[in-house]
PDB file of N, CA and C in Angstrom:
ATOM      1  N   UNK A   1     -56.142  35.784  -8.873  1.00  0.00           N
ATOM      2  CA  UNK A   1     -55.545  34.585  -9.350  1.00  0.00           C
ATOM      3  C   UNK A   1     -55.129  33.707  -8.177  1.00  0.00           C
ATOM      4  N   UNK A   2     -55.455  32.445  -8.508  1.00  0.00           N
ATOM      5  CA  UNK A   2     -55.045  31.785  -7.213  1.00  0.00           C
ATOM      6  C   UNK A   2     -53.878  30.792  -8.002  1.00  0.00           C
ATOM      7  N   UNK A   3     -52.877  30.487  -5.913  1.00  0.00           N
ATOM      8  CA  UNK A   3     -51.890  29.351  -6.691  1.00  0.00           C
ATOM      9  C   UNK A   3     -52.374  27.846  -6.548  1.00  0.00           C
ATOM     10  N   UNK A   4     -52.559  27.491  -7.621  1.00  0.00           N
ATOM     11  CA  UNK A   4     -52.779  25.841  -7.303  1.00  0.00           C
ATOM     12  C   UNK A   4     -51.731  25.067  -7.158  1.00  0.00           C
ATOM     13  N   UNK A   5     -50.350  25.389  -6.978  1.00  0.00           N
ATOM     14  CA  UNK A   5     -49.312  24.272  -6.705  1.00  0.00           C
ATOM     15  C   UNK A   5     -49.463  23.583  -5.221  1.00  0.00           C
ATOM     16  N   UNK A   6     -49.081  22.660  -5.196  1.00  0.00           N
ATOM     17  CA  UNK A   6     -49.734  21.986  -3.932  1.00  0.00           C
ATOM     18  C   UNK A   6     -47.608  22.213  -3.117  1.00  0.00           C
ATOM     19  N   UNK A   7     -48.039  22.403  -1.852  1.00  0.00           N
ATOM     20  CA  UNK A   7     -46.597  22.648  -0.957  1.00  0.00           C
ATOM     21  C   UNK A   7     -46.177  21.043  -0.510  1.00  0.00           C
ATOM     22  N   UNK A   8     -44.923  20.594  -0.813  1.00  0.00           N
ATOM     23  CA  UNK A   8     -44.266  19.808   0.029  1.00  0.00           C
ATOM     24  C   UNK A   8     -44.590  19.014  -0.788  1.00  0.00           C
ATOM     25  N   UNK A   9     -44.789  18.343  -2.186  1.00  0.00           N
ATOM     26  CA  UNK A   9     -45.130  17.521  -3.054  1.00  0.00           C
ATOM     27  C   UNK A   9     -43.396  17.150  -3.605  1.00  0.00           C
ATOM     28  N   UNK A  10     -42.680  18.111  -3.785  1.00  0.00           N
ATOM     29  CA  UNK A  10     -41.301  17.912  -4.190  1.00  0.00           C
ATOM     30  C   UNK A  10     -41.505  18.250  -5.190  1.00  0.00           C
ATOM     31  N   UNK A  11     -42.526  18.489  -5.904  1.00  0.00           N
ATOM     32  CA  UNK A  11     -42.471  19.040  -7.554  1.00  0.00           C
ATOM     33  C   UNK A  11     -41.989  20.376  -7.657  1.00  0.00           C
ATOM     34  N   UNK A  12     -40.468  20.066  -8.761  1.00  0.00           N
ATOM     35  CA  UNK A  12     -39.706  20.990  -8.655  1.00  0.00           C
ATOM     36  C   UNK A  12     -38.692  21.946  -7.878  1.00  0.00           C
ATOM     37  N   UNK A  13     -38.670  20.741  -6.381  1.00  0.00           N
ATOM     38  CA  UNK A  13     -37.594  21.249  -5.262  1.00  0.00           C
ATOM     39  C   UNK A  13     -36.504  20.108  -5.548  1.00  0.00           C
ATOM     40  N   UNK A  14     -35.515  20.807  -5.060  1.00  0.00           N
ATOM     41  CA  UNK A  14     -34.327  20.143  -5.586  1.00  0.00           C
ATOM     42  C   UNK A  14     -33.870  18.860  -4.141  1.00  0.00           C
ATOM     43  N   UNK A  15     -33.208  18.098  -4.727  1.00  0.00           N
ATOM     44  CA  UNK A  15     -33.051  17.393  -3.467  1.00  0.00           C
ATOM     45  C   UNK A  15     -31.299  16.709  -3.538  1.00  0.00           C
ATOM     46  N   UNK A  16     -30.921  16.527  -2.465  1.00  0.00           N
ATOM     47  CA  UNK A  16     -29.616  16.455  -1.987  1.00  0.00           C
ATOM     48  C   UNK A  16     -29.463  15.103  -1.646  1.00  0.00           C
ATOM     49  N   UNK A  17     -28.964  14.329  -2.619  1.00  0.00           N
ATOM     50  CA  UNK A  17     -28.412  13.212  -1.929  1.00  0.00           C
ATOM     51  C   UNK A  17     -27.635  13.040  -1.027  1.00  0.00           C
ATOM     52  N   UNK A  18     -26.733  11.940  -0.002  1.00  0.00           N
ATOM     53  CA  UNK A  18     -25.756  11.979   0.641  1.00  0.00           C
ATOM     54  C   UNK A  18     -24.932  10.709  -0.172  1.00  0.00           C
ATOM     55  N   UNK A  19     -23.317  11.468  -0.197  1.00  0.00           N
ATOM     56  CA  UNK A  19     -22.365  10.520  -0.948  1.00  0.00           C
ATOM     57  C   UNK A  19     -21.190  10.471   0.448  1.00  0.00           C
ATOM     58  N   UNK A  20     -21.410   8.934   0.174  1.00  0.00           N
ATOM     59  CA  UNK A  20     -20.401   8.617   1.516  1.00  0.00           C
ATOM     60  C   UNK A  20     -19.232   8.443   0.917  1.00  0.00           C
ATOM     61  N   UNK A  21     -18.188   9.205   1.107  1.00  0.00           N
ATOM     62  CA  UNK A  21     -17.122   9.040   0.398  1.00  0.00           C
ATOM     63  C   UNK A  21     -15.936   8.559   2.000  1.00  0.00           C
ATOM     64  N   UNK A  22     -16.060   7.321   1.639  1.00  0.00           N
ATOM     65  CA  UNK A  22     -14.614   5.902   2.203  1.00  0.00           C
ATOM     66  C   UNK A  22     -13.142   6.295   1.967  1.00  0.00           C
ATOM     67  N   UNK A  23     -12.052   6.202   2.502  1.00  0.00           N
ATOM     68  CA  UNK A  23     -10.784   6.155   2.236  1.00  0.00           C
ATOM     69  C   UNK A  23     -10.596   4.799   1.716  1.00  0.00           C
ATOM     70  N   UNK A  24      -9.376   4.887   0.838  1.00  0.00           N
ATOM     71  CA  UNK A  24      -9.618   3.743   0.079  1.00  0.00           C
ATOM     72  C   UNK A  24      -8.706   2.893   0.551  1.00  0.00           C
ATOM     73  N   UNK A  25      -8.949   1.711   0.815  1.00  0.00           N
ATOM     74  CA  UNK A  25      -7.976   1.033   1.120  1.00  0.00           C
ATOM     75  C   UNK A  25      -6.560   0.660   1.213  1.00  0.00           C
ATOM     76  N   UNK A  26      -6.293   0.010   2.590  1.00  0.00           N
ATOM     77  CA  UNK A  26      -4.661   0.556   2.601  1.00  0.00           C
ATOM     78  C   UNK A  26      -4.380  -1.040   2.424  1.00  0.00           C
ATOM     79  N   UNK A  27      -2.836  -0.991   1.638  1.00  0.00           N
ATOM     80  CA  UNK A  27      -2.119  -2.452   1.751  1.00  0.00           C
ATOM     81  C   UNK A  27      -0.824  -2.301   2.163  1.00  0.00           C
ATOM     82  N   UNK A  28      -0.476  -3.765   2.883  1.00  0.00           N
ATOM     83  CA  UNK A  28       1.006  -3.781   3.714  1.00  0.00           C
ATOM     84  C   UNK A  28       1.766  -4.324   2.731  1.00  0.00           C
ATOM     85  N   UNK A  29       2.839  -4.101   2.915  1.00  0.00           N
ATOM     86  CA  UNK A  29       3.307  -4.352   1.852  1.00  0.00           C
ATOM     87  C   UNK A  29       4.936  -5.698   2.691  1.00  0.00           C
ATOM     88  N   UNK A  30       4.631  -6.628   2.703  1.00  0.00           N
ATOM     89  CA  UNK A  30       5.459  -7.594   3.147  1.00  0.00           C
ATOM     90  C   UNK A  30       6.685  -8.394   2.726  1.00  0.00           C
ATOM     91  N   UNK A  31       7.572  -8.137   3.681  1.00  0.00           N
ATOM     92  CA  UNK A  31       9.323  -9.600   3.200  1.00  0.00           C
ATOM     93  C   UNK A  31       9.275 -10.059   3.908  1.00  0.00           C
ATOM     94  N   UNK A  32       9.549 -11.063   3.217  1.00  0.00           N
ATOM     95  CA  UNK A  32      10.104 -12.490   3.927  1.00  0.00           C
ATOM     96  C   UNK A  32      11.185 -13.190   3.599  1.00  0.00           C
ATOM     97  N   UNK A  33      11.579 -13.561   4.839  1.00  0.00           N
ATOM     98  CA  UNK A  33      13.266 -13.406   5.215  1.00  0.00           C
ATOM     99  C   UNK A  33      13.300 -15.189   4.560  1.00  0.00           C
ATOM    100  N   UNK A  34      14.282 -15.242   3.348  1.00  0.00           N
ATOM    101  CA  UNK A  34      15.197 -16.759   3.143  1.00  0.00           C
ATOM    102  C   UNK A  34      16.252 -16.534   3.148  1.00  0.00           C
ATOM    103  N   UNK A  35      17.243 -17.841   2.755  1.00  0.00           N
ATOM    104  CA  UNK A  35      18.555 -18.284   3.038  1.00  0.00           C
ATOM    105  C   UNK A  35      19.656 -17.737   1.987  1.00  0.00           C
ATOM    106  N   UNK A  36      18.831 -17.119   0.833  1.00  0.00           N
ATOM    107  CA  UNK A  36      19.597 -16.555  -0.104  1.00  0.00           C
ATOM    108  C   UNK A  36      20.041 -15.254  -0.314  1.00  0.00           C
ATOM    109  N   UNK A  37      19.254 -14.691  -0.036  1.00  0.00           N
ATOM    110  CA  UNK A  37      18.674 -12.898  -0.590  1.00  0.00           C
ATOM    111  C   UNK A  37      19.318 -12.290   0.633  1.00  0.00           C
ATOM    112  N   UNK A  38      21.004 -11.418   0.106  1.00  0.00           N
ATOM    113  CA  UNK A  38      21.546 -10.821   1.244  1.00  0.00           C
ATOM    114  C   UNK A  38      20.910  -9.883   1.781  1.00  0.00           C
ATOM    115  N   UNK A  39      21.221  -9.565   3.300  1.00  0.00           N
ATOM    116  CA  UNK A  39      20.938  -8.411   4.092  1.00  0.00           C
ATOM    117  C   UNK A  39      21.141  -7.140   2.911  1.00  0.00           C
ATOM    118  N   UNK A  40      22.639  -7.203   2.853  1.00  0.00           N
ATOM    119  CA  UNK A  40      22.703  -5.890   1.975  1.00  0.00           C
ATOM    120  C   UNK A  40      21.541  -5.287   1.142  1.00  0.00           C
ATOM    121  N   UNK A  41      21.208  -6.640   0.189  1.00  0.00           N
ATOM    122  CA  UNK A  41      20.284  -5.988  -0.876  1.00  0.00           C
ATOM    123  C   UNK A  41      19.006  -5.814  -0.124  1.00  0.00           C
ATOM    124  N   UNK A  42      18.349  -6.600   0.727  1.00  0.00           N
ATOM    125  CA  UNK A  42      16.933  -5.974   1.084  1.00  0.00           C
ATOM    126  C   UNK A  42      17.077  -4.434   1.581  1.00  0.00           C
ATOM    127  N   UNK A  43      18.310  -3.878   2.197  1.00  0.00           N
ATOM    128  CA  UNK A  43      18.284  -2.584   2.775  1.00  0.00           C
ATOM    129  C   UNK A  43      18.342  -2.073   1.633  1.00  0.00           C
ATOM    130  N   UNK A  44      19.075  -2.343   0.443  1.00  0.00           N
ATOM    131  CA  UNK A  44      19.638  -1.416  -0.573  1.00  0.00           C
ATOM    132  C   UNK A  44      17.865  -1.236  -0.843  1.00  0.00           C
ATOM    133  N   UNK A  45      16.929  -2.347  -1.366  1.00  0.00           N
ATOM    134  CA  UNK A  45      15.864  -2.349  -1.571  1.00  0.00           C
ATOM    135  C   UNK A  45      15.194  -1.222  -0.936  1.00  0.00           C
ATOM    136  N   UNK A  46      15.204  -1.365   0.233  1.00  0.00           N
ATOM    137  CA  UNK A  46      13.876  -0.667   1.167  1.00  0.00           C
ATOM    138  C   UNK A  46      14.586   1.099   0.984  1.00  0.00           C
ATOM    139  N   UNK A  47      15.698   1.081   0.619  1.00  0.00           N
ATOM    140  CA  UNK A  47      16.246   2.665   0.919  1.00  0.00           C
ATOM    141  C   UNK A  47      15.531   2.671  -0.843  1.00  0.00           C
ATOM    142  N   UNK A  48      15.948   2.519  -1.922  1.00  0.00           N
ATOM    143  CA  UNK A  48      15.911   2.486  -3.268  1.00  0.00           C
ATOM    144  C   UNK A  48      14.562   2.449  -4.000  1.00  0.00           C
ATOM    145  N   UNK A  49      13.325   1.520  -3.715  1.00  0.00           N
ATOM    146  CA  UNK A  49      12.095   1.424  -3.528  1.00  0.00           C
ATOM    147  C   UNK A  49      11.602   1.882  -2.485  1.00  0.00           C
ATOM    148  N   UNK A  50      11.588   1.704  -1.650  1.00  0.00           N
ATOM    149  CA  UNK A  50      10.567   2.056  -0.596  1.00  0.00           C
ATOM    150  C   UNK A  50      10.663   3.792   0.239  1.00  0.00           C
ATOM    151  N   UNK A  51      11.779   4.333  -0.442  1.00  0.00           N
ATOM    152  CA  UNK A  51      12.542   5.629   0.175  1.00  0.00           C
ATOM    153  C   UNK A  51      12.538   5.936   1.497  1.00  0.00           C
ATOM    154  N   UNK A  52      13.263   4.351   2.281  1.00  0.00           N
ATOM    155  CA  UNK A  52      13.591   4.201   3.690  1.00  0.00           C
ATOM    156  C   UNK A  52      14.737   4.875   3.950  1.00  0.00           C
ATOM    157  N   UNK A  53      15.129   5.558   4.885  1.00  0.00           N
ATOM    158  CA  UNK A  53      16.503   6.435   5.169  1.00  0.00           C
ATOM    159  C   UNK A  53      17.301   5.231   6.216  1.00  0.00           C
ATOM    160  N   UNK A  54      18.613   5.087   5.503  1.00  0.00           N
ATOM    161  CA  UNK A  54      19.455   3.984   5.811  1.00  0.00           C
ATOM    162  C   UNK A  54      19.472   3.430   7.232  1.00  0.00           C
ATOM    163  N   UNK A  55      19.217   4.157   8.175  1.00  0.00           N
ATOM    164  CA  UNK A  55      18.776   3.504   9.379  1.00  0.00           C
ATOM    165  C   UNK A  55      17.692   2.512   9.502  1.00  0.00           C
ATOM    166  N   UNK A  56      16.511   3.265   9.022  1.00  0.00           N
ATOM    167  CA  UNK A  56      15.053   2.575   9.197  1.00  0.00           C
ATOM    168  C   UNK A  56      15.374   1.322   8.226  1.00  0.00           C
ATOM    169  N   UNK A  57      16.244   1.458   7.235  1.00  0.00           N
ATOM    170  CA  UNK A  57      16.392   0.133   6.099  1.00  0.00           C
ATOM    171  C   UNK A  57      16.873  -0.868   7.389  1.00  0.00           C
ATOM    172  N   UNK A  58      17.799  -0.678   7.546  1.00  0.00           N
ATOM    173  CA  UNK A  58      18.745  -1.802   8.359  1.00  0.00           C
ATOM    174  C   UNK A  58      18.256  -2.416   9.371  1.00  0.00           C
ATOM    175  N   UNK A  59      17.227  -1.364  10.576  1.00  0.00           N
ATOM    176  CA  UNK A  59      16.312  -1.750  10.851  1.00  0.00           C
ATOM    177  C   UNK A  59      15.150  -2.935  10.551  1.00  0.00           C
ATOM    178  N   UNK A  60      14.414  -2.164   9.266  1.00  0.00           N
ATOM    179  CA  UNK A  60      13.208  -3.351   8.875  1.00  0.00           C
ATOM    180  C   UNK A  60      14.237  -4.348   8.519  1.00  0.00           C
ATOM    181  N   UNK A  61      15.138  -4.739   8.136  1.00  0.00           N
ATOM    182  CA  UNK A  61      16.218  -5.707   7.577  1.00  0.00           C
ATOM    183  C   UNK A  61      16.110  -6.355   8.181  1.00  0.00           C
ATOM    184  N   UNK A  62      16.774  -6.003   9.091  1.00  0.00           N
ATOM    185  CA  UNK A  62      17.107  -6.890  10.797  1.00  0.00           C
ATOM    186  C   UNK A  62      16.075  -7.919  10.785  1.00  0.00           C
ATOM    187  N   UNK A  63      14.788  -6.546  11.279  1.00  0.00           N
ATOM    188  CA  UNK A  63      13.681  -7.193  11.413  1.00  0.00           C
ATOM    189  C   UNK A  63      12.864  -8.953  10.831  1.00  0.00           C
ATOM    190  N   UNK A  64      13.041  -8.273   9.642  1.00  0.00           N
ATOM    191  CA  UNK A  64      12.656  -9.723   8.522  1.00  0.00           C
ATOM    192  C   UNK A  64      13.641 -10.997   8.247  1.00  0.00           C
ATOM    193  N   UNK A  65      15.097 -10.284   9.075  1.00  0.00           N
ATOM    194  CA  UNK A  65      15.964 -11.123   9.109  1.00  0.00           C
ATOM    195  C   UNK A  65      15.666 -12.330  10.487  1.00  0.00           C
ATOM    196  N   UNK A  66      15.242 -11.859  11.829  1.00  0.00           N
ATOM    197  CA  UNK A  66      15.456 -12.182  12.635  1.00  0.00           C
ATOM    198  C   UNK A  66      13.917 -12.954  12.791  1.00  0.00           C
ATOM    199  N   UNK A  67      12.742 -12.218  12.600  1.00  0.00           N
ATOM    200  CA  UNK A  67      11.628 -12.798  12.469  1.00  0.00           C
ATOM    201  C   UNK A  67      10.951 -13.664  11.388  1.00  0.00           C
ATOM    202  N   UNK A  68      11.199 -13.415  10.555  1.00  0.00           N
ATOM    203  CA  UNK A  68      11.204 -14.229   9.241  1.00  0.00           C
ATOM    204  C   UNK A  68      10.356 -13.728   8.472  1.00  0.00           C
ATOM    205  N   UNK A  69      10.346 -12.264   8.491  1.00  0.00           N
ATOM    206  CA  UNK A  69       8.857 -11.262   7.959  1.00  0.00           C
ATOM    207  C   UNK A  69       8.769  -9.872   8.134  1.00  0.00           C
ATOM    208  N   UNK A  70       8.399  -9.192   7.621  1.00  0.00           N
ATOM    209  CA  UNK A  70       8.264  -7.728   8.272  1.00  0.00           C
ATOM    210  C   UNK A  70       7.601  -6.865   7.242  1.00  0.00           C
ATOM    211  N   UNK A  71       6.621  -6.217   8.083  1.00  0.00           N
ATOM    212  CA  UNK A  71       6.007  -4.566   7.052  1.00  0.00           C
ATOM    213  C   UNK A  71       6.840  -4.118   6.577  1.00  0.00           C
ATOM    214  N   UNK A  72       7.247  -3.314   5.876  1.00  0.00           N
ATOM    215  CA  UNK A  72       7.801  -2.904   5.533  1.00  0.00           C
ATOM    216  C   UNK A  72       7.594  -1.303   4.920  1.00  0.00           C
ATOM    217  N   UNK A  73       5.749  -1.013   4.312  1.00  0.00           N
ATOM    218  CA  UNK A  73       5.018   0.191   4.363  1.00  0.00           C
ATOM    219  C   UNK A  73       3.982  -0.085   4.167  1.00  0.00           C
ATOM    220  N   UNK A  74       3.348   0.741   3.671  1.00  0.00           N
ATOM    221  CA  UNK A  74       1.344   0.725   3.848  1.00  0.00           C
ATOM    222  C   UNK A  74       1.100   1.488   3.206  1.00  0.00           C
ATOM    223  N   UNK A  75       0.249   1.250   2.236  1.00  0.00           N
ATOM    224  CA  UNK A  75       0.505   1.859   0.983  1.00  0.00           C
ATOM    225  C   UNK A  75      -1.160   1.845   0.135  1.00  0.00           C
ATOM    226  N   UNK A  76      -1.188   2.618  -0.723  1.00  0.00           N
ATOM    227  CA  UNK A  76      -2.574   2.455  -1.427  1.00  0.00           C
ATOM    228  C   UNK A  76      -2.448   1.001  -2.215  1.00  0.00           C
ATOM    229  N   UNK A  77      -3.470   0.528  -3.026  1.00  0.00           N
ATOM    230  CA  UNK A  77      -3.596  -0.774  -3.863  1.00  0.00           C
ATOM    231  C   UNK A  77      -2.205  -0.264  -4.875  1.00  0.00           C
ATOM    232  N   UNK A  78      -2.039   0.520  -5.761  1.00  0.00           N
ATOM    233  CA  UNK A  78      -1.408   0.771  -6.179  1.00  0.00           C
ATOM    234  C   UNK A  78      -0.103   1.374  -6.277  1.00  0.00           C
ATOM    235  N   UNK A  79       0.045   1.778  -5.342  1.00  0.00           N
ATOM    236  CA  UNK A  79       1.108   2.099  -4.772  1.00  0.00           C
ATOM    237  C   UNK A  79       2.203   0.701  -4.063  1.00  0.00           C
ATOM    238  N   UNK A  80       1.418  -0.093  -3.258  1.00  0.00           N
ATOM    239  CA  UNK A  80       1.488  -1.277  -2.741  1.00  0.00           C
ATOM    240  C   UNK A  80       2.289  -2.136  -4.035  1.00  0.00           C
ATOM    241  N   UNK A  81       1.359  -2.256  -4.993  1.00  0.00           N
ATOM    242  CA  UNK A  81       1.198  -3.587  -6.046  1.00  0.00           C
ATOM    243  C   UNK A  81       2.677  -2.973  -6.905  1.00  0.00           C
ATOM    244  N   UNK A  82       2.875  -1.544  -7.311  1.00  0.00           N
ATOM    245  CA  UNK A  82       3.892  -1.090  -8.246  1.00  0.00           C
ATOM    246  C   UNK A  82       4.991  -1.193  -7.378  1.00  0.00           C
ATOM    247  N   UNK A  83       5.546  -0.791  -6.071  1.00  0.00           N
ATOM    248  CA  UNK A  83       6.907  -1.346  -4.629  1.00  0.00           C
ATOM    249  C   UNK A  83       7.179  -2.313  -5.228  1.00  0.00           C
ATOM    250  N   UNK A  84       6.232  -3.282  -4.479  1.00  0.00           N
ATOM    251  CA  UNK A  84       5.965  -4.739  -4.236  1.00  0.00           C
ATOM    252  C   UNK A  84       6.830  -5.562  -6.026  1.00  0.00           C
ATOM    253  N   UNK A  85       6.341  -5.373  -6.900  1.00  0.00           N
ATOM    254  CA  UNK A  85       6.700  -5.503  -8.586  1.00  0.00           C
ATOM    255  C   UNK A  85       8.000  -4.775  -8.680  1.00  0.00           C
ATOM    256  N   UNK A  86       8.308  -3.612  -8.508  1.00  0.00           N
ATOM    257  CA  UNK A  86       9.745  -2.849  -8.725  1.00  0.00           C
ATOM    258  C   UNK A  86      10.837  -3.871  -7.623  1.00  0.00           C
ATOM    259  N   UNK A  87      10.447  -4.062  -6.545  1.00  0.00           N
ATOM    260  CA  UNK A  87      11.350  -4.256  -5.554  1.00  0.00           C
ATOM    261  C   UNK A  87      11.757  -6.308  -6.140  1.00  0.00           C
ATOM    262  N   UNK A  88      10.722  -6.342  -6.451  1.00  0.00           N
ATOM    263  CA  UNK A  88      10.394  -7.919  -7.195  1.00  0.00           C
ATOM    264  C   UNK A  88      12.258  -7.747  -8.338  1.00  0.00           C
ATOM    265  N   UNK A  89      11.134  -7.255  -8.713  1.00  0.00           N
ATOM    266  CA  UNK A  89      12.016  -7.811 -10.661  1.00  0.00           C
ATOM    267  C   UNK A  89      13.446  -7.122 -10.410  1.00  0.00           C
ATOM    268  N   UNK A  90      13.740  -6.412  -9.303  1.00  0.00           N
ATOM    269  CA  UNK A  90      15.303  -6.042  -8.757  1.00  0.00           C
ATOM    270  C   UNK A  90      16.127  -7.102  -8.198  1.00  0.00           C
ATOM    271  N   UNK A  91      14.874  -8.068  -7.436  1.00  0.00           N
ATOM    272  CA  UNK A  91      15.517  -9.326  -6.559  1.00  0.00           C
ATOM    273  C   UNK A  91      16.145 -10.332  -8.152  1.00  0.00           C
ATOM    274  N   UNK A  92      14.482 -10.212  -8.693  1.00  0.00           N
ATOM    275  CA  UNK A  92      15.179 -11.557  -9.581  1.00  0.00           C
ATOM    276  C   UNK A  92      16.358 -11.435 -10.957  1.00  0.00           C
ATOM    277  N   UNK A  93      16.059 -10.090 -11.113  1.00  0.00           N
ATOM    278  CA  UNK A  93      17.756  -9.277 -11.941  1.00  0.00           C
ATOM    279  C   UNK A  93      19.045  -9.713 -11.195  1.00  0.00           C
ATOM    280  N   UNK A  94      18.980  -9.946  -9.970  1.00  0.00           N
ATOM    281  CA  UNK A  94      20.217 -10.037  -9.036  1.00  0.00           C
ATOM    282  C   UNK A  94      20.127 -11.824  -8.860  1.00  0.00           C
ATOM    283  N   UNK A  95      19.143 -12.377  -9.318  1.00  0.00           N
ATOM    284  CA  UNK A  95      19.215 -13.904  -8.711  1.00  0.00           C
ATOM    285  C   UNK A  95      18.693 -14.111  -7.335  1.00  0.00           C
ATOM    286  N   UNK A  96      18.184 -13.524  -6.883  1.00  0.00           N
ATOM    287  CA  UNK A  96      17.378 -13.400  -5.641  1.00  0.00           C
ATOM    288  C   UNK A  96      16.223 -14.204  -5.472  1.00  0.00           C
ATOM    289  N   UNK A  97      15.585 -14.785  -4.439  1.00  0.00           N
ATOM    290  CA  UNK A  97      14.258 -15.215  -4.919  1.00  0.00           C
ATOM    291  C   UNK A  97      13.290 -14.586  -3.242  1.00  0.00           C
ATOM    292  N   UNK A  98      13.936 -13.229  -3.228  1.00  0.00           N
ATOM    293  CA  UNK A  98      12.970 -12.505  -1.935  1.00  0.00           C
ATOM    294  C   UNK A  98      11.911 -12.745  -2.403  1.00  0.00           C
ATOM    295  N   UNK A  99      10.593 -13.067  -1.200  1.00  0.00           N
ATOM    296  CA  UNK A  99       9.718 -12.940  -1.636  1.00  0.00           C
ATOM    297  C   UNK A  99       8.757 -11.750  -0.980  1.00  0.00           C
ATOM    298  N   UNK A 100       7.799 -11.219  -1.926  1.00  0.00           N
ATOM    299  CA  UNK A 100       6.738  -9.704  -1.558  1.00  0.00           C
ATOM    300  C   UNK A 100       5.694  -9.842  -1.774  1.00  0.00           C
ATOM    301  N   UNK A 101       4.989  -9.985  -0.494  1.00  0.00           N
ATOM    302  CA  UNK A 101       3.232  -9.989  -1.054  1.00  0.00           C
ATOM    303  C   UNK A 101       2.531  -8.756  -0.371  1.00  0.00           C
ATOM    304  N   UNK A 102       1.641  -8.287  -0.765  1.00  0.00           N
ATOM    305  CA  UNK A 102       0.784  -7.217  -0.582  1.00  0.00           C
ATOM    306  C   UNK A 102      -0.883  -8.150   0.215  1.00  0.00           C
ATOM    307  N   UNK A 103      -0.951  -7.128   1.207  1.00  0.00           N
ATOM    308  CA  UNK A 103      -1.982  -7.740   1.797  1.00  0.00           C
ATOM    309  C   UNK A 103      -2.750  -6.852   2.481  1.00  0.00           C
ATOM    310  N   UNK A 104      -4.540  -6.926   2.291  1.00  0.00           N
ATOM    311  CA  UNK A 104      -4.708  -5.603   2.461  1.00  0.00           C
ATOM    312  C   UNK A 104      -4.946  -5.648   4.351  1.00  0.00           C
ATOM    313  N   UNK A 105      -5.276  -4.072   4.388  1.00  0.00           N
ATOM    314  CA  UNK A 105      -4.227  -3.840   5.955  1.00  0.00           C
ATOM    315  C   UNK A 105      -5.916  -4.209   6.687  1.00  0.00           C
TER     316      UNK A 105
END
């Protein structure tokens, strides 16, 4: 008996794609420093949302106080967008008008 399958045709060998699997994008998550929105509350913010330990709060505080801006974390899309919204609707509960934008890194 002979084999008639022909070799190296691929008929019936299995084949291996390659899946490039990316990290997914990171976003910064940004304040910006106005004339209204006390020091206090952005630290209370960044310790409360952002689970900054009261130093590093007072710190980025400073920061956005003195520069008119500051990172604040870096974060997935979602992670970023839900901060960014929690830390939001806390400012404007209080009369605040901090502002938070997400921007990717």
């Amino acid at each position: 008996m002979s084999d008639k399958r022909k070799h190296g045709t691929g008929a019936g060998a299995k084949t291996r794609e390659r899946v490039l699997i990316e990290e997914p994008r990171q976003y910064k998550v940004i304040f910006y420093n106005d004339d209204f929105t006390t020091m206090e509350f952005v630290a209370h913010v960044l310790k409360v949302v952002f689970n900054k330990p009261s130093n590093e709060a007072v710190l980025l505080m400073l920061k956005v106080h003195r520069e008119g801006q500051s990172v604040v974390g870096v974060y997935s899309y979602d992670v970023a967008m839900t901060k960014a919204s929690i830390a939001t609707a806390m400012a404007r509960d209080e009369g605040f008008p901090l502002r938070i934008v997400c921007e990717p890194e």
